[in-house]
Every structure is written in structure tokens, then in C-alpha cells.
Protein backbone atom coordinates (compact mmCIF):
# COMPACT_ATOMS: atom_id res chain seq x y z
CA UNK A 1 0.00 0.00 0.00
CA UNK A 2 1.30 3.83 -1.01
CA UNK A 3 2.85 5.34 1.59
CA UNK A 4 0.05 8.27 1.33
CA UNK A 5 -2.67 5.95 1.47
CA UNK A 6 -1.31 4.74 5.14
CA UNK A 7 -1.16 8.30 6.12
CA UNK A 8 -4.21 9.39 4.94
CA UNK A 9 -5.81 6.30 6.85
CA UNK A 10 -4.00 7.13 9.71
CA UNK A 11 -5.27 10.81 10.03
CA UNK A 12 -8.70 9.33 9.87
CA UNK A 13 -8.09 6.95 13.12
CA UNK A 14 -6.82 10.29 14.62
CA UNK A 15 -10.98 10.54 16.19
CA UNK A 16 -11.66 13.72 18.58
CA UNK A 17 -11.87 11.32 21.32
CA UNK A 18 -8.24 10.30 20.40
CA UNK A 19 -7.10 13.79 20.30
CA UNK A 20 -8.17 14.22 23.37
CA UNK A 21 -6.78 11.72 24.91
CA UNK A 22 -3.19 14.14 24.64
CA UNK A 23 -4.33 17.01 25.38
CA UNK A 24 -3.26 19.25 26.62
CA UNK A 25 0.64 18.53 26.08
CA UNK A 26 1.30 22.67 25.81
CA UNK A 27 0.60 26.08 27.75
CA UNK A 28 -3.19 27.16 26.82
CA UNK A 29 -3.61 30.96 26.53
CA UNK A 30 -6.74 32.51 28.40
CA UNK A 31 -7.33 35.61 26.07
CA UNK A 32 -9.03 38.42 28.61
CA UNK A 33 -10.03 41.23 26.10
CA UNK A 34 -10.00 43.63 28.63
CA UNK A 35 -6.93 45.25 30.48
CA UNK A 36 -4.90 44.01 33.66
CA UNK A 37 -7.00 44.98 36.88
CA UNK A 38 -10.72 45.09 34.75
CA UNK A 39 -13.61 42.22 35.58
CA UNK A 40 -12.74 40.09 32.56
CA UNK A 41 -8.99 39.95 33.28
CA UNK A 42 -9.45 39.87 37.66
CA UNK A 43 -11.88 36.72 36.25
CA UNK A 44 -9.27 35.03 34.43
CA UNK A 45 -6.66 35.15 36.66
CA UNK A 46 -9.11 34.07 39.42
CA UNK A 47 -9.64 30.46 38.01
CA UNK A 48 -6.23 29.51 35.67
CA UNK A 49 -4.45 28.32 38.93
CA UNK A 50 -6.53 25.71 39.48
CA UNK A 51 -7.19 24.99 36.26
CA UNK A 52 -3.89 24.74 35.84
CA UNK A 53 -3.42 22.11 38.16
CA UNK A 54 -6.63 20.18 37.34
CA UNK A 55 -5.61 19.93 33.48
CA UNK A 56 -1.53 19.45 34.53
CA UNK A 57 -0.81 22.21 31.99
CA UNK A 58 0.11 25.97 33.02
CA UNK A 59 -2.86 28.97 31.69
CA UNK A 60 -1.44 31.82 30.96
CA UNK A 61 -3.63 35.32 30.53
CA UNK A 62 -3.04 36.93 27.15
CA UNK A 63 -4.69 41.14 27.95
CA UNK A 64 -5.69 41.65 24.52
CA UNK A 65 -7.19 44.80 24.30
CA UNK A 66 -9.67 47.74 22.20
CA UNK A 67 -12.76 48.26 20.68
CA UNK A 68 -14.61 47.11 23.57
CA UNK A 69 -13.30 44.25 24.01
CA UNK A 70 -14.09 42.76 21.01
CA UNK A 71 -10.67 42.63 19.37
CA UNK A 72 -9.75 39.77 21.67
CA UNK A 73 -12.53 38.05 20.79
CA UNK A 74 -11.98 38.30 17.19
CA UNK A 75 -8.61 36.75 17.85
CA UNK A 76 -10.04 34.28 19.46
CA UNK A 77 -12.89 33.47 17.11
CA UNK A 78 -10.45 33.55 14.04
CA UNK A 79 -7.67 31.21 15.89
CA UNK A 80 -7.76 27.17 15.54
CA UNK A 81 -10.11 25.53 17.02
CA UNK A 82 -7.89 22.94 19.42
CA UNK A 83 -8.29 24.46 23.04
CA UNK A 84 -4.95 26.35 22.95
CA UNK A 85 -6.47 29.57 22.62
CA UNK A 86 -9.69 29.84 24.44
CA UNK A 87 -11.17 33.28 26.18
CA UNK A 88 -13.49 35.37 28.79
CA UNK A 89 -16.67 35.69 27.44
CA UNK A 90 -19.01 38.65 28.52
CA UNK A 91 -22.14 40.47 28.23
CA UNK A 92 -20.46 42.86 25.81
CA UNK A 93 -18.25 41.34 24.12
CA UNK A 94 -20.69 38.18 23.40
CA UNK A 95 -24.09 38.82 23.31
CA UNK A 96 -24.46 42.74 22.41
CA UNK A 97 -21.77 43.39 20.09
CA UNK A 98 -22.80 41.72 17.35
CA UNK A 99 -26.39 43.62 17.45
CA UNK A 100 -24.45 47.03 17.69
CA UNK A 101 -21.99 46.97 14.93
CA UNK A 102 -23.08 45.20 12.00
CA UNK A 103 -19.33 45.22 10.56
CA UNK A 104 -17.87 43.18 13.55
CA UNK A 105 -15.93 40.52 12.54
CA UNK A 106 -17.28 37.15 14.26
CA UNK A 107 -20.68 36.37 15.04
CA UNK A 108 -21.58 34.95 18.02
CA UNK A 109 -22.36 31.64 16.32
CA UNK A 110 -18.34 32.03 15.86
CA UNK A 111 -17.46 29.97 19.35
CA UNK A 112 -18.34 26.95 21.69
CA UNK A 113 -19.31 27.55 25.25
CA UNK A 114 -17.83 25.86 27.94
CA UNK A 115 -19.47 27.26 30.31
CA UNK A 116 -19.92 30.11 32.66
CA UNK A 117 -18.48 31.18 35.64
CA UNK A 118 -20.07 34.17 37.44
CA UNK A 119 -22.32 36.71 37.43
CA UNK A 120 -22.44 40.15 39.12
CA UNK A 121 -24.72 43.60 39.14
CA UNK A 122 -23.75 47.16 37.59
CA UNK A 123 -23.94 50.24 40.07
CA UNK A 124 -24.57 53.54 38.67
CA UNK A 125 -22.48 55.83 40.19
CA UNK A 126 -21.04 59.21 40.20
CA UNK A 127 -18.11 61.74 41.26
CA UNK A 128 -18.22 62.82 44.89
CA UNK A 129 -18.92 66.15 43.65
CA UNK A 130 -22.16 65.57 41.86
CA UNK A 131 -24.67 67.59 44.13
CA UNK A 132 -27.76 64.72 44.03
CA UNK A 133 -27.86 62.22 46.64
CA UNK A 134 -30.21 59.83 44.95
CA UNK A 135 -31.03 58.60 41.76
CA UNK A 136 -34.33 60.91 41.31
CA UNK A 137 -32.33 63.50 41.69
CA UNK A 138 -29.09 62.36 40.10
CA UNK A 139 -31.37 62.21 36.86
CA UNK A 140 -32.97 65.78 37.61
CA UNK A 141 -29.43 66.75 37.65
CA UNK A 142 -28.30 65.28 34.65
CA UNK A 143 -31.31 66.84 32.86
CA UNK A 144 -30.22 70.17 34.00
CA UNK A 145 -26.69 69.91 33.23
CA UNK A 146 -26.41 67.26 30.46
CA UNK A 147 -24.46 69.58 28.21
CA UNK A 148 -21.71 69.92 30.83
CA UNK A 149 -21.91 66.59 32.28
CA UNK A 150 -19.40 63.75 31.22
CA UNK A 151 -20.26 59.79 31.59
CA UNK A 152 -16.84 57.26 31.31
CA UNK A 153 -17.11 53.97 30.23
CA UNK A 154 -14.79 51.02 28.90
CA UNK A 155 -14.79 51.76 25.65
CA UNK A 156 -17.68 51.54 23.11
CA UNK A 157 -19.61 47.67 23.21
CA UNK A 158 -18.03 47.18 26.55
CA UNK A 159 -20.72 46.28 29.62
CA UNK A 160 -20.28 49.76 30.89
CA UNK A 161 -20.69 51.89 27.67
CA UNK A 162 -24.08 49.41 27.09
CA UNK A 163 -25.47 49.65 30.23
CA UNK A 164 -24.87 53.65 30.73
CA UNK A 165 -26.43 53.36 27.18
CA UNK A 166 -29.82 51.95 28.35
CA UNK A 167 -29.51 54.29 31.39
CA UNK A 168 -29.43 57.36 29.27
CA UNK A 169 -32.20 55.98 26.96
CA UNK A 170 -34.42 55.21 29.99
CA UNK A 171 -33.87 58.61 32.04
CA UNK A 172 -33.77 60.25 28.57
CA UNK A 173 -30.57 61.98 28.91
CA UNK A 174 -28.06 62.82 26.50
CA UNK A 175 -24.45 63.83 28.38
CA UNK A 176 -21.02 63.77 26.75
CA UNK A 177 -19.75 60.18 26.41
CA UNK A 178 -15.75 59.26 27.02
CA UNK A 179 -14.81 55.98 26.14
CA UNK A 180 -11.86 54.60 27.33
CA UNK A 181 -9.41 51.34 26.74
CA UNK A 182 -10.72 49.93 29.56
CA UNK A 183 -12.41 49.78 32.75
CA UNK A 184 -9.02 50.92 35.17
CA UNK A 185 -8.54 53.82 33.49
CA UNK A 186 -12.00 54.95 32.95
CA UNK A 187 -12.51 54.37 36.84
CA UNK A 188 -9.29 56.34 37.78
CA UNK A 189 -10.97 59.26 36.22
CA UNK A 190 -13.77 59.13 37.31
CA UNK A 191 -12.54 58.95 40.85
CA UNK A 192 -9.97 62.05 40.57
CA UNK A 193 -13.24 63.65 38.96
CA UNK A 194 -12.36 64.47 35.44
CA UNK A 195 -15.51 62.95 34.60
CA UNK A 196 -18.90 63.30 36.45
CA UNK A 197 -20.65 59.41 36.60
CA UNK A 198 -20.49 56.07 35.14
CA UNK A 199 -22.05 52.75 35.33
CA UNK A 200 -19.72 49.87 36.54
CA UNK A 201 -19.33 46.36 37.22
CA UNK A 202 -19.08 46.34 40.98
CA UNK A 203 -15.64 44.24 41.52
CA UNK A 204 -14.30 48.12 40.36
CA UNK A 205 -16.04 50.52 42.48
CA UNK A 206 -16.93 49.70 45.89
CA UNK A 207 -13.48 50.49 47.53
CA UNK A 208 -14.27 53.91 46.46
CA UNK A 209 -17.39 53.99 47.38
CA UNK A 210 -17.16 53.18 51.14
CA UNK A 211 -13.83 55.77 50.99
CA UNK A 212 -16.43 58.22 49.77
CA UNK A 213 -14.87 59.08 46.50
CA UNK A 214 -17.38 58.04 44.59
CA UNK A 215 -21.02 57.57 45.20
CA UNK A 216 -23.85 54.80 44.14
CA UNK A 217 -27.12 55.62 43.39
CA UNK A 218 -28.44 51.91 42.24
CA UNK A 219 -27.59 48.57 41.42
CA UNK A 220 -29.07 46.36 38.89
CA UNK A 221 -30.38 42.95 39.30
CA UNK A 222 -33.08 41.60 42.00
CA UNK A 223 -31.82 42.44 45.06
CA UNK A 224 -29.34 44.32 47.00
CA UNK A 225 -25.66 43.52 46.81
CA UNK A 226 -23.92 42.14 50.36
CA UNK A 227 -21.32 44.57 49.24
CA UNK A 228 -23.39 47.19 49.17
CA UNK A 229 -26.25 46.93 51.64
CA UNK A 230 -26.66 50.50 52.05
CA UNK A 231 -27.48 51.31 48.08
CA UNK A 232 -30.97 50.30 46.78
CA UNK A 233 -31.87 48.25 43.63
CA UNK A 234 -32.84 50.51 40.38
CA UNK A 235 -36.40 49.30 40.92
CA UNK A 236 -36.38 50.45 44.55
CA UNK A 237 -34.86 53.44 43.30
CA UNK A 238 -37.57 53.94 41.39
CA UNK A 239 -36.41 52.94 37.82
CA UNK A 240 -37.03 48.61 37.26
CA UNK A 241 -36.59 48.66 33.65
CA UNK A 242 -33.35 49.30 34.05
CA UNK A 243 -32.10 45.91 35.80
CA UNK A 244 -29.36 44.34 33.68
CA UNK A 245 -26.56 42.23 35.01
CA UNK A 246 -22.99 41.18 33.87
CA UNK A 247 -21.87 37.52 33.31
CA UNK A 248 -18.62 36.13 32.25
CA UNK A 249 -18.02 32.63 31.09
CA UNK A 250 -15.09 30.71 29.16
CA UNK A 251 -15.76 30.10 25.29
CA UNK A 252 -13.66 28.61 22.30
CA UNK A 253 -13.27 29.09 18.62
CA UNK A 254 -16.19 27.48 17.04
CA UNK A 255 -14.96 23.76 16.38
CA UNK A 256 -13.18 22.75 19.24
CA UNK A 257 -13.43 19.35 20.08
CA UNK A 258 -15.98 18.32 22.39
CA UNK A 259 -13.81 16.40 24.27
CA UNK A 260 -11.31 19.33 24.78
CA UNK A 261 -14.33 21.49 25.82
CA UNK A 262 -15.29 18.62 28.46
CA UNK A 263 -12.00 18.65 29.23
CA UNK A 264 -12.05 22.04 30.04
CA UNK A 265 -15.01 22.14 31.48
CA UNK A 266 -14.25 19.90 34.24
CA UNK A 267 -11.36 22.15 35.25
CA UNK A 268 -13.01 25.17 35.51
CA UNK A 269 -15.60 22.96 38.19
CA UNK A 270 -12.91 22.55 39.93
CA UNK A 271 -11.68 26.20 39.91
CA UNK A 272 -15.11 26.70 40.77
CA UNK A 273 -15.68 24.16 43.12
CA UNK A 274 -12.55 25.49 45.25
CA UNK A 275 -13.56 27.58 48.73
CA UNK A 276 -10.79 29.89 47.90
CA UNK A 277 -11.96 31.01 44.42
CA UNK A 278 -16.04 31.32 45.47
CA UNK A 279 -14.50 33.81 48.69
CA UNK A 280 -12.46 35.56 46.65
CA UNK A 281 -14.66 36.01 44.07
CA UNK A 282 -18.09 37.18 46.82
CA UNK A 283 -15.32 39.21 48.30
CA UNK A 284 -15.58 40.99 45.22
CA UNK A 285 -18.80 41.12 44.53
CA UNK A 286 -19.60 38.20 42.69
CA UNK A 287 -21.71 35.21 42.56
CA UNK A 288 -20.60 31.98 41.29
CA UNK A 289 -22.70 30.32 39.08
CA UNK A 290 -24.07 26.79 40.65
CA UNK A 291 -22.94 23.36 39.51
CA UNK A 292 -26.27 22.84 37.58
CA UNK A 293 -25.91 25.96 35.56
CA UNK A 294 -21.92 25.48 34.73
CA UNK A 295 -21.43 23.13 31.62
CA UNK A 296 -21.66 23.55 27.34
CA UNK A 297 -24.68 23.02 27.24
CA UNK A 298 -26.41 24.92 29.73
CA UNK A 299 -24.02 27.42 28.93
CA UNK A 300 -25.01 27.41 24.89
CA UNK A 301 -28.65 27.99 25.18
CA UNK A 302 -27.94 30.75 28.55
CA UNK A 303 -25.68 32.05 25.81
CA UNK A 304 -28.16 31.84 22.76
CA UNK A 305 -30.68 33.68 25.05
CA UNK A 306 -28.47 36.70 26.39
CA UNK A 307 -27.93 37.42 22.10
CA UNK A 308 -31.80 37.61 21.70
CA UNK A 309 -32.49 39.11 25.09
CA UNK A 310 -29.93 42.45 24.43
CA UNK A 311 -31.00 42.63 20.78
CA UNK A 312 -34.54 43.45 21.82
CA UNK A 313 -33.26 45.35 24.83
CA UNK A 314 -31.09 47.84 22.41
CA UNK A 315 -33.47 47.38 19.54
CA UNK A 316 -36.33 48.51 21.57
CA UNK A 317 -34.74 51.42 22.80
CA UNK A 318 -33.29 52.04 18.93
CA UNK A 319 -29.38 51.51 19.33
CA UNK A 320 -29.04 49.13 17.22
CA UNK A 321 -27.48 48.48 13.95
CA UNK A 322 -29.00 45.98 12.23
């Protein structure tokens, strides 16, 4: 028999099962699309040590950065599909981005879950300066003052810059908008107060707001944060509609193996799964998503529903592109 005809028999035995058997024999790179010291990169560098150990190969985070995040996960999207490359998945970069710029360059059908690892509220919140103390009168103020008042976000299709999006569209406001690479910096200015308010993931704000640099009007989601006992939900505030929340999970170019993504799966449950991680992470104001709600395929429909849910969130309030 021809020596191709061996090979080409042999590449067939070479099943995804088999693959998987090896893998992984190499360093995996955790693309966070965010910079050092934001949610998506504080997320990653949360779970790759044990992860690490569970798979027997080191994870090491790869900050790729821009365009709200979603030049990382363009890299990620475009690179081969054999678990080497995998990323942090978000709200932004994931579900809403592709509804907001119809000339982005992957799709969201463009990766494979494998699954998702917490999940935490935004809190509206504003310079120490800003003369309202509450959110009725935060938006009074805004009204008043919109042409001199500046809102900072993450950069444009990042959680923040959607979420202070819907705010504006719900209070019907229309302030100055300064996007920035990334949450760190946009929260630096905010606290030295060359900018007047912002909403933010709450992993980056509450140190300043129980040093009183900054203060929080509302936070998204059902009920009050533990971290923030003091600060009432937007609906208690007086404004439900506006009740998103932020979840990050770990995806892979479209492709991958399911074996590999099993394979990686089961490590991040252990990440997960460690008492270390789930205090660290609450510490920080986030909640760790339960066993049950963990894996590919929960993880795919969750997934396939968060791209339907913000497209008629941002359609119906006529942001989007499409």
C-alpha cells in the first residue's frame, strides 16, 4: 500500500476522542479582552491556577485589548479551534456586540461555550462632587446639566458603555460620552473627577465607594448587593426597567473538540468548586454560578438567550445596527 494511502488512513483513526486523549501537552492561553486589573482579566486570573493544576498544563492570561473588548474576541474566534487559545466571554463582548456593529468581525455563532463562571450587578455611580444624593435626583441633575456633564465607560460595546447606554435611553438623557481602553482607566478618572458618573461592574467601584470618593445611586439585578447593603436596587430606586446584570463565562473558537471542551469544562468545576476562588470572588462582589448551571450546554442555550435578550433590549430602545 502507497505510503500516502497509510497516512491518509492514519489521520482518519486520529478521532476527537483520540485527540483528546493528549491534550493538553502545551501552555493554553486565556485571552481576557479587557486590560490588567478590569472584571474580565481579575476573572481570568481568578480560576487559571486551578485549572492549571486540574488539566496538569500551566494557563497563561493573554490582555488583549480595544474596541470594547471585542478585538480579543476576534482573535479568538479567528484562531484554531484545538483548546490552545480559548477566552473570557461577557455580556459585551458576546451577546451585544454583534447587534451594535453590523461590521464586527465574528458572530456569536463564531465559538463553543464551555461554560460560565459568574455573574455580578452594575452600580450607577457618580463623582463625589455631583450635588444629588439619589437617583431621582441624580437624573434631575443630569437633565439640568447634560451639556456639561461627562459619563466614562470602557470603551464603546463594553458592559459599561451598554449599560450607561440603556440608562441614558431610559432617564432620557443625553451627556457627553468618554470611552476609554478599559475599565481601570476609565474608573481612575472618574474617581480624581475628570468625569462626572459612570455605570460599573461592581468588583471596580466599591473600595471607592465606602472611601467616599465616589457615590452609588443603584444597582441592577433583583436584590441588593452584600457589598453594598446601604445602596438600593434601580427598581427600589424607582427605575425597574433598568435591571441588567454582567456575566462572564469561558468560550472557544467554534470547532473545538468536544472532548477538549469537556476537558475544560471539568477544570473550571474545579476552579469553581474550590472555597478559595467562590470567597475571593463574593469578596468581590460576585456570585458563582451553581454546579447545575456550569457546563456547554447549559451554557449554549444561557448564551443563545443573552444574544436575543440584548438585541430586543437595544433594539427597543433604537441603538441598534441591524
Amino acid at each position: 500500500m502507497k505510503k500516502s494511502v497509510w497516512l491518509a488512513l492514519a489521520l482518519c483513526a486520529l478521532t476527537p476522542s483520540a485527540f483528546a486523549q493528549d491534550y493538553p501537552d502545551r501552555v493554553i492561553t486565556l485571552v481576557a479582552p479587557f486590560p490588567p486589573g478590569g472584571p474580565s482579566d481579575t476573572t481570568a486570573r481568578m480560576i487559571i491556577g486551578p485549572m492549571s493544576q486540574a488539566l496538569g498544563q500551566q494557563i497563561i492570561v493573554e490582555n488583549v485589548t480595544g474596541a470594547g473588548g471585542t478585538i480579543g474576541a476576534n482573535k479568538v474566534a479567528k484562531a484554531k479551534p484545538d483548546g490552545y487559545t480559548i477566552m473570557v466571554s461577557g455580556s459585551g463582548t458576546h451577546a451585544a456586540a454583534e447587534f451594535l456593529n453590523k461590521n464586527l468581525p465574528y458572530r456569536s455563532t463564531d465559538f463553543a461555550q464551555i461554560g460560565l463562571i459568574n455573574v455580578s450587578p452594575v452600580v450607577l455611580v457618580a463623582r463625589a462632587g455631583v450635588p444629588a444624593n439619589s437617583l431621582k435626583d441624580f437624573v434631575a441633575y443630569l437633565r439640568a446639566n447634560e451639556k456639561k456633564v461627562t459619563e466614562a465607560d470602557a470603551g464603546v460595546g463594553s458592559i459599561s458603555n451598554l449599560a450607561c447606554s440603556v440608562f441614558h435611553s431610559i432617564a432620557d438623557v443625553h451627556p457627553t460620552v468618554a470611552s476609554y481602553r478599559g475599565t481601570p482607566q476609565a474608573t481612575l478618572d472618574l474617581v480624581a473627577g475628570n468625569v462626572d458618573f459612570g455605570c460599573n461592574q461592581i468588583v471596580n467601584i466599591v473600595p471607592h465607594i465606602k472611601t467616599g470618593k465616589l457615590k452609588a445611586y443603584a444597582v441592577t439585578g433583583d436584590k441588593r448587593s452584600p457589598m453594598l447593603p446601604d445602596v438600593p436596587t434601580t427598581a427600589e430606586a424607582g427605575m425597574p426597567q433598568f435591571n441588567l446584570t454582567v456575566w462572564f463565562g469561558l468560550s472557544a473558537p467554534k470547532g473545538t473538540p468536544r472532548p477538549v471542551v469537556d476537558k475544560l469544562c471539568k477544570a473550571l468545576d474545579v476552579a469553581l468548586n474550590d472555597p478559595v476562588v467562590v470567597k475571593r470572588f463574593a469578596d468581590l462582589g460576585y456570585d458563582v454560578v451553581p454546579a447545575g448551571r456550569r457546563g456547554p450546554d447549559y451554557f449554549d442555550k444561557f448564551y443563545k438567550d443573552e444574544v436575543a435578550l440584548w438585541a430586543k433590549v437595544l433594539g427597543g430602545l433604537g441603538m441598534g445596527s441591524k
